[in-house]
N, C-alpha and C. Protein backbone atom coordinates (compact mmCIF):
# COMPACT_ATOMS: atom_id res chain seq x y z
N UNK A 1 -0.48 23.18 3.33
CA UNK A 1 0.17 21.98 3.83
C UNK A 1 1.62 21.98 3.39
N UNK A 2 2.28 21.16 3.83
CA UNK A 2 3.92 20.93 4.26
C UNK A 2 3.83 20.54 2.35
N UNK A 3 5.03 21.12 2.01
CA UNK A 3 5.56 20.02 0.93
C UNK A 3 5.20 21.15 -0.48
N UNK A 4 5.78 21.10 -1.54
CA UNK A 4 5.76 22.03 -2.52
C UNK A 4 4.37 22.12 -3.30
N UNK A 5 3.94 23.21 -4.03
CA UNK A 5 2.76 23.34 -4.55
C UNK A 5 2.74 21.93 -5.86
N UNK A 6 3.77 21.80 -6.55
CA UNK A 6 3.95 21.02 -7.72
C UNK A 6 3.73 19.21 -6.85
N UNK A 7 3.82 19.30 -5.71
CA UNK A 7 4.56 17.83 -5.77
C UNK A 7 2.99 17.58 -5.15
N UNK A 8 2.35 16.07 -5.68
CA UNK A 8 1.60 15.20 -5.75
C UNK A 8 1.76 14.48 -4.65
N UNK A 9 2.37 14.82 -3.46
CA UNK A 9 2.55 14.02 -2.40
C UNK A 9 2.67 14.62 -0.81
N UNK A 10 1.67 15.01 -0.18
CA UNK A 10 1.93 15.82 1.03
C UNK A 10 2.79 15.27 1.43
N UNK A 11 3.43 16.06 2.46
CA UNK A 11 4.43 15.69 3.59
C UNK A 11 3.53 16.46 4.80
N UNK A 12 3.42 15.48 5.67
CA UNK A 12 2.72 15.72 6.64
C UNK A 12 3.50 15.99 7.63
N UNK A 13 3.75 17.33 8.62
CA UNK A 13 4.74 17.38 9.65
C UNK A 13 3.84 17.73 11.07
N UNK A 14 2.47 17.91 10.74
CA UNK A 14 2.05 18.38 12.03
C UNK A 14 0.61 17.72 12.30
N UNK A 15 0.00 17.69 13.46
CA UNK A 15 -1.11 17.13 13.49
C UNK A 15 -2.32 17.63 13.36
N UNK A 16 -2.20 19.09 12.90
CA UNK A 16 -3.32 19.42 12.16
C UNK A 16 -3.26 19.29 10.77
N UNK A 17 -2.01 19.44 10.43
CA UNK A 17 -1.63 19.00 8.42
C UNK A 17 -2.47 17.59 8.30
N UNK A 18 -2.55 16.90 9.31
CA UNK A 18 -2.65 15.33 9.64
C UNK A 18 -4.51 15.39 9.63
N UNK A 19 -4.86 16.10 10.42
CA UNK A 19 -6.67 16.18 10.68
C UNK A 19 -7.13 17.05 9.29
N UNK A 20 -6.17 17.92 8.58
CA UNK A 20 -7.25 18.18 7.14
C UNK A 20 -7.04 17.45 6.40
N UNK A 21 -5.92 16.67 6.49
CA UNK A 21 -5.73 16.09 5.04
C UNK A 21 -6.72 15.00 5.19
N UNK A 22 -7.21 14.36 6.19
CA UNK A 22 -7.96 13.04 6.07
C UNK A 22 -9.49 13.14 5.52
N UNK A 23 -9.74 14.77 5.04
CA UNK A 23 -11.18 13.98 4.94
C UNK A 23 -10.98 13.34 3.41
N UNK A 24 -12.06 13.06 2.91
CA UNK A 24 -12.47 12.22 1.56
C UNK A 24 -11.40 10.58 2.03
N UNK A 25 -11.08 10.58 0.59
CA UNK A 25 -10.07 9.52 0.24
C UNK A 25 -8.84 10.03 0.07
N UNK A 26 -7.55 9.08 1.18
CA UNK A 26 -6.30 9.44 0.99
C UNK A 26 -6.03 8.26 1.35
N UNK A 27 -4.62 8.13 0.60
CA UNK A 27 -3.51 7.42 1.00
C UNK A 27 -2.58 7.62 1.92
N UNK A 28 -2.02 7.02 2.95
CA UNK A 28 -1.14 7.18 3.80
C UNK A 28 0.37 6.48 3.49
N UNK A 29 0.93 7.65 3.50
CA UNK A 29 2.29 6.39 3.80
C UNK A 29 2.88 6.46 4.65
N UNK A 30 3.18 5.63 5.95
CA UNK A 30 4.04 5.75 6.89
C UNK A 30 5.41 4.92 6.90
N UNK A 31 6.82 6.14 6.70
CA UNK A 31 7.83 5.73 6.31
C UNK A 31 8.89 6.62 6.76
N UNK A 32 9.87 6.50 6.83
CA UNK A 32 11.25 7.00 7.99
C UNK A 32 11.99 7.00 7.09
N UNK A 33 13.29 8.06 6.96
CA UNK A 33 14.00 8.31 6.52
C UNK A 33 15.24 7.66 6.48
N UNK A 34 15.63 6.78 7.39
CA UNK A 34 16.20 5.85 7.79
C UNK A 34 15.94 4.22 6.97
N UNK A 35 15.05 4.02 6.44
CA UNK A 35 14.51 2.72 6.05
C UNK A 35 14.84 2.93 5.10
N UNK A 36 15.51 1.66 4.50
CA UNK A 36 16.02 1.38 2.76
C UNK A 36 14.64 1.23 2.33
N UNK A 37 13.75 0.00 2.95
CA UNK A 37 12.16 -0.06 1.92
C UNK A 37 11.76 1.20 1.57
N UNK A 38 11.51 2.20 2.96
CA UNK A 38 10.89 3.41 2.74
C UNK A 38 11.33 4.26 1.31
N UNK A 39 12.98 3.97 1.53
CA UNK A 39 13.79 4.82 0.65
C UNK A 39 13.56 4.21 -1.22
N UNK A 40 13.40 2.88 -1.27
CA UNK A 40 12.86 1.96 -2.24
C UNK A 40 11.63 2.60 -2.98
N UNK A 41 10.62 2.74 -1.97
CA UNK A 41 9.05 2.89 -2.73
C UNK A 41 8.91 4.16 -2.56
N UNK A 42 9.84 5.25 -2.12
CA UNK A 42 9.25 6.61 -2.24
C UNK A 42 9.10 7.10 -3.74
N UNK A 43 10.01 6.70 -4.72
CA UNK A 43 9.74 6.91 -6.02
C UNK A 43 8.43 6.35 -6.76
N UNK A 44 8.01 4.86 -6.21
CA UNK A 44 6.66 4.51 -7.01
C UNK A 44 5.36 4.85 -6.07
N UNK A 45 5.66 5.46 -5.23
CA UNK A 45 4.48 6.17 -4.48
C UNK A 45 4.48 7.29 -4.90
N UNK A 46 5.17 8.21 -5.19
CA UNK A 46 5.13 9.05 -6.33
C UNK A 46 4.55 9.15 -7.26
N UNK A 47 5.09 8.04 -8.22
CA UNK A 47 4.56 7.79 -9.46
C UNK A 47 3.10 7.21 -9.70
N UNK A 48 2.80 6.60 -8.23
CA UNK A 48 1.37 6.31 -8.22
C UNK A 48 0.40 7.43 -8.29
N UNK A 49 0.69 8.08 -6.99
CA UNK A 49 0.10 9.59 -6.39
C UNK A 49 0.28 10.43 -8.10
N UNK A 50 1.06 10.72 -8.79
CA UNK A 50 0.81 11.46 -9.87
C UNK A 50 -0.28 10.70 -10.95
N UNK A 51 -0.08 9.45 -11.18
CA UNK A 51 -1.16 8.42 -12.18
C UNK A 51 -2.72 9.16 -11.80
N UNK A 52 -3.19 8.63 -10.33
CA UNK A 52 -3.99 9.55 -9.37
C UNK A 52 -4.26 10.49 -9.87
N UNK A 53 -3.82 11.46 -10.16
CA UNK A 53 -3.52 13.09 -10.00
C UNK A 53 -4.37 12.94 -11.60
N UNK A 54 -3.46 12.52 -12.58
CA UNK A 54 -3.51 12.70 -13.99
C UNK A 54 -4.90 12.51 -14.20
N UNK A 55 -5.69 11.11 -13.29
CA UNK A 55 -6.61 11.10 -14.15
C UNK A 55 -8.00 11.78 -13.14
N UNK A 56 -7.68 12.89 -12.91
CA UNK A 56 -8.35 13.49 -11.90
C UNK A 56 -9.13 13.12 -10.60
N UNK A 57 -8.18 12.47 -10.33
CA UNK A 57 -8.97 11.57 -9.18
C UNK A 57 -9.15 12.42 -7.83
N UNK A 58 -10.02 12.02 -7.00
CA UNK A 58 -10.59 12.81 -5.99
C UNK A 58 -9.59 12.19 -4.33
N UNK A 59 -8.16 11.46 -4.68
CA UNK A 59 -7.14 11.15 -3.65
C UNK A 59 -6.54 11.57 -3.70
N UNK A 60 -6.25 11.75 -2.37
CA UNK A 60 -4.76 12.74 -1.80
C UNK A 60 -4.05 11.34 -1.40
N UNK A 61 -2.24 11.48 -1.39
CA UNK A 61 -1.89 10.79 -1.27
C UNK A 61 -0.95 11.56 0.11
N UNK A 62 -0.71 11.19 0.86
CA UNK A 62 0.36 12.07 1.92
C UNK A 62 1.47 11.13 2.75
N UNK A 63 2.44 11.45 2.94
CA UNK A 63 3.08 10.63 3.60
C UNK A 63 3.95 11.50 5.24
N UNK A 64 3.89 10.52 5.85
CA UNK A 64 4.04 10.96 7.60
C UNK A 64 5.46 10.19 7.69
N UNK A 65 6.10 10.95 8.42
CA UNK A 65 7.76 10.54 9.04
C UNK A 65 6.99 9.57 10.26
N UNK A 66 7.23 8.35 10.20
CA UNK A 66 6.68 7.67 11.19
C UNK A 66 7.31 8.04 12.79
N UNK A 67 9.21 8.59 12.21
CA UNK A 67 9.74 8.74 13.94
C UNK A 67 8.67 10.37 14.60
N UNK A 68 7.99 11.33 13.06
CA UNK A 68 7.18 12.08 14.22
C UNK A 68 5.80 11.56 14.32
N UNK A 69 5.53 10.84 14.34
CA UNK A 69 4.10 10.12 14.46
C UNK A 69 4.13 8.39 15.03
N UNK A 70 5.04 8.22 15.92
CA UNK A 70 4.97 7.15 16.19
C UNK A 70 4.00 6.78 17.34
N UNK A 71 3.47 7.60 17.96
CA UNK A 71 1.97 6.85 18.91
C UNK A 71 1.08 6.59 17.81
N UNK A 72 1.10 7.48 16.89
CA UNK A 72 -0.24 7.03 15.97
C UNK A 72 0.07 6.19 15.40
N UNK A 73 1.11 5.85 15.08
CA UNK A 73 1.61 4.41 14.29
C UNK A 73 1.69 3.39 14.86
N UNK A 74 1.30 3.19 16.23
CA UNK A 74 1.24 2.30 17.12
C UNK A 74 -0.09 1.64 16.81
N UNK A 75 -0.54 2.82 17.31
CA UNK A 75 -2.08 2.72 17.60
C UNK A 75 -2.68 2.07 16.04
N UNK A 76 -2.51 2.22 14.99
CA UNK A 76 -3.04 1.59 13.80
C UNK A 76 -2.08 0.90 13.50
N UNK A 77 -1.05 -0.13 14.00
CA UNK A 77 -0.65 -1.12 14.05
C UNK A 77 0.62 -1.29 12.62
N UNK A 78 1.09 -0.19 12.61
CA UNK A 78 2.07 0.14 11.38
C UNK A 78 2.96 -0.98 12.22
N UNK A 79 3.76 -2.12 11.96
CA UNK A 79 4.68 -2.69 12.69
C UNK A 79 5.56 -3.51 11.13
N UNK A 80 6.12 -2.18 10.00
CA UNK A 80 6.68 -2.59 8.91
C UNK A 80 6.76 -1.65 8.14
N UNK A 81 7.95 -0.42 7.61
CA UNK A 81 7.79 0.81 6.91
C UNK A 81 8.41 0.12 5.20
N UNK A 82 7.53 0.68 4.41
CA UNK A 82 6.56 1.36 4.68
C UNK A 82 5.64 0.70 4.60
N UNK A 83 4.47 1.46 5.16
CA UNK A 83 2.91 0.71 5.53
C UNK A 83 2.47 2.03 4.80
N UNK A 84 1.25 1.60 3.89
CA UNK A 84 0.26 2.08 3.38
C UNK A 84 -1.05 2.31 3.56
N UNK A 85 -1.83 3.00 4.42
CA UNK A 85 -3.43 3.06 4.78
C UNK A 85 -3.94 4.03 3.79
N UNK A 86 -4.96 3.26 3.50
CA UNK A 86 -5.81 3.90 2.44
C UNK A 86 -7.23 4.27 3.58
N UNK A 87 -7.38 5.62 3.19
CA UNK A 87 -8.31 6.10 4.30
C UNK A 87 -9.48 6.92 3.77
N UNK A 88 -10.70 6.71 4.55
CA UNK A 88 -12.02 7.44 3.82
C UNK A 88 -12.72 8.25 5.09
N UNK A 89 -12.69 9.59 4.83
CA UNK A 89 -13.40 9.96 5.97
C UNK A 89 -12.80 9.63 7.10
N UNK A 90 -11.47 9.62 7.69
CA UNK A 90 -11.20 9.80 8.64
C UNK A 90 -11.03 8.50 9.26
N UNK A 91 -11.37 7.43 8.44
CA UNK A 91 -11.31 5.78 8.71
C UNK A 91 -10.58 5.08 8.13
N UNK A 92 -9.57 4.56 8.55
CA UNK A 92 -8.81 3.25 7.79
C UNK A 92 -9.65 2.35 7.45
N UNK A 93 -9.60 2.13 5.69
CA UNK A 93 -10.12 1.16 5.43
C UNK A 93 -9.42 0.28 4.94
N UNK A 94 -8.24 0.24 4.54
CA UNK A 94 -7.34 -0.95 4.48
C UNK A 94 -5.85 -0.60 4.49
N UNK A 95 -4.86 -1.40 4.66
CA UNK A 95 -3.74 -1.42 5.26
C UNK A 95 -2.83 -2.21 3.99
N UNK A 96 -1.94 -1.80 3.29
CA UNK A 96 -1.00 -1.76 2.00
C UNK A 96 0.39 -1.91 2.41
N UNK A 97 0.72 -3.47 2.07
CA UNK A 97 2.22 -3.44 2.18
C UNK A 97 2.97 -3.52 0.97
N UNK A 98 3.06 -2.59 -0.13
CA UNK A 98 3.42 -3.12 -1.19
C UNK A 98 5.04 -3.08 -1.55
N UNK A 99 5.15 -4.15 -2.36
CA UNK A 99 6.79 -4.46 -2.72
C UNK A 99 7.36 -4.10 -4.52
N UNK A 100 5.97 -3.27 -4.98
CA UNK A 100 6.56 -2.87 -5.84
C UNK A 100 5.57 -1.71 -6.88
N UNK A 101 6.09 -0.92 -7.32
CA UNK A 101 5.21 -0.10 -7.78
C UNK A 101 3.47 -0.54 -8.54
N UNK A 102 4.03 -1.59 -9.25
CA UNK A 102 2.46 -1.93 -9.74
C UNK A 102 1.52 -2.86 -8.78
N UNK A 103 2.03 -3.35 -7.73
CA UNK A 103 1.32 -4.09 -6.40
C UNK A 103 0.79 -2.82 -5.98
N UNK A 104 1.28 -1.93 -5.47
CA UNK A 104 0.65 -0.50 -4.75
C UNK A 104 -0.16 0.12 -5.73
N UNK A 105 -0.39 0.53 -6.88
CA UNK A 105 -1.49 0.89 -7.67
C UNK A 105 -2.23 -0.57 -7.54
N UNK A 106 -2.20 -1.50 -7.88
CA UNK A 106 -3.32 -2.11 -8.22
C UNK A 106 -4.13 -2.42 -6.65
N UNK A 107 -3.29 -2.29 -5.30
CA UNK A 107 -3.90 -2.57 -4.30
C UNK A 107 -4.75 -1.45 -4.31
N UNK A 108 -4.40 0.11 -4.47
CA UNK A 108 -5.21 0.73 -4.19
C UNK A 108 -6.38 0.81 -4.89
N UNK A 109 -6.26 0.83 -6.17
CA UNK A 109 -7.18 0.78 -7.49
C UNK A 109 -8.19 -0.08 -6.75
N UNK A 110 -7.71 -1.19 -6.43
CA UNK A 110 -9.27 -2.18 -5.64
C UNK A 110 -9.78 -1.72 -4.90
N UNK A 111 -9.23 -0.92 -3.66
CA UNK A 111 -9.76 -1.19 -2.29
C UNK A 111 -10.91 0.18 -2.59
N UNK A 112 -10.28 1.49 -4.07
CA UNK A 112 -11.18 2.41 -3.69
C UNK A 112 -12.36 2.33 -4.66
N UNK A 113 -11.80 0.99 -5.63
CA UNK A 113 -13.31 0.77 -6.25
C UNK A 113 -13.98 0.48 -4.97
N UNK A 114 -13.98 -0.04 -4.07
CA UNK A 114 -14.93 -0.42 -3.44
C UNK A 114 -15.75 -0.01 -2.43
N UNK A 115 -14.68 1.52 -1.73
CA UNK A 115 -15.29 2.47 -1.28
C UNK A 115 -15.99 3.72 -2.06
N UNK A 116 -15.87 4.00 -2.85
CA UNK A 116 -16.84 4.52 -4.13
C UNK A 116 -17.86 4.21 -4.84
């Protein structure tokens, strides 16, 4: 997949990078290079995705350029970058707007106690 062996955060550029990364549990981030928010939370989506990582957790975290994925961002109703889907098996199970690094861990921390 797209994006360096070290870094804790796919970069998704193609739509098959897009169909392996989804199985299990992942995080999505859909965010543009262009967006100050995007440009805001790429550091604590980071820092989340590594927390993740550290304590061996079984999530991938990946993030998609929304301008190359914008039918699919339609279609799951991204209408605010960045948007966060937390996904299981190929299913959105919930949708993350967070405004600050510890809102985005603790949203996710819930949603995957609860798919686990």
């Amino acid at each position: 997949m797209a994006g360096t062996s070290n870094s804790v955060v796919m970069t998704i550029d193609s739509w098959q990078q897009l169909i392996e990364s989804l199985k299990g549990n992942v995080v999505l981030e859909f965010m543009a290079p262009w967006s100050e928010p995007s440009k805001f939370m790429e550091q604590p989506f980071k820092e989340v995705a590594s927390e993740f990582k550290d304590k061996n957790s079984n999530v991938k975290f990946a993030a998609l350029n929304f301008d190359n994925f914008k039918n699919l961002g339609r279609r799951l109703q991204v209408e605010a970058l960045p948007t966060f889907l937390v996904v299981n098996n190929f299913a959105v199970v919930d949708r993350i707007l967070a405004l600050s690094k510890t809102e985005l861990r603790q949203k996710i921390n819930d949603k995957l106690k609860l798919i686990n």
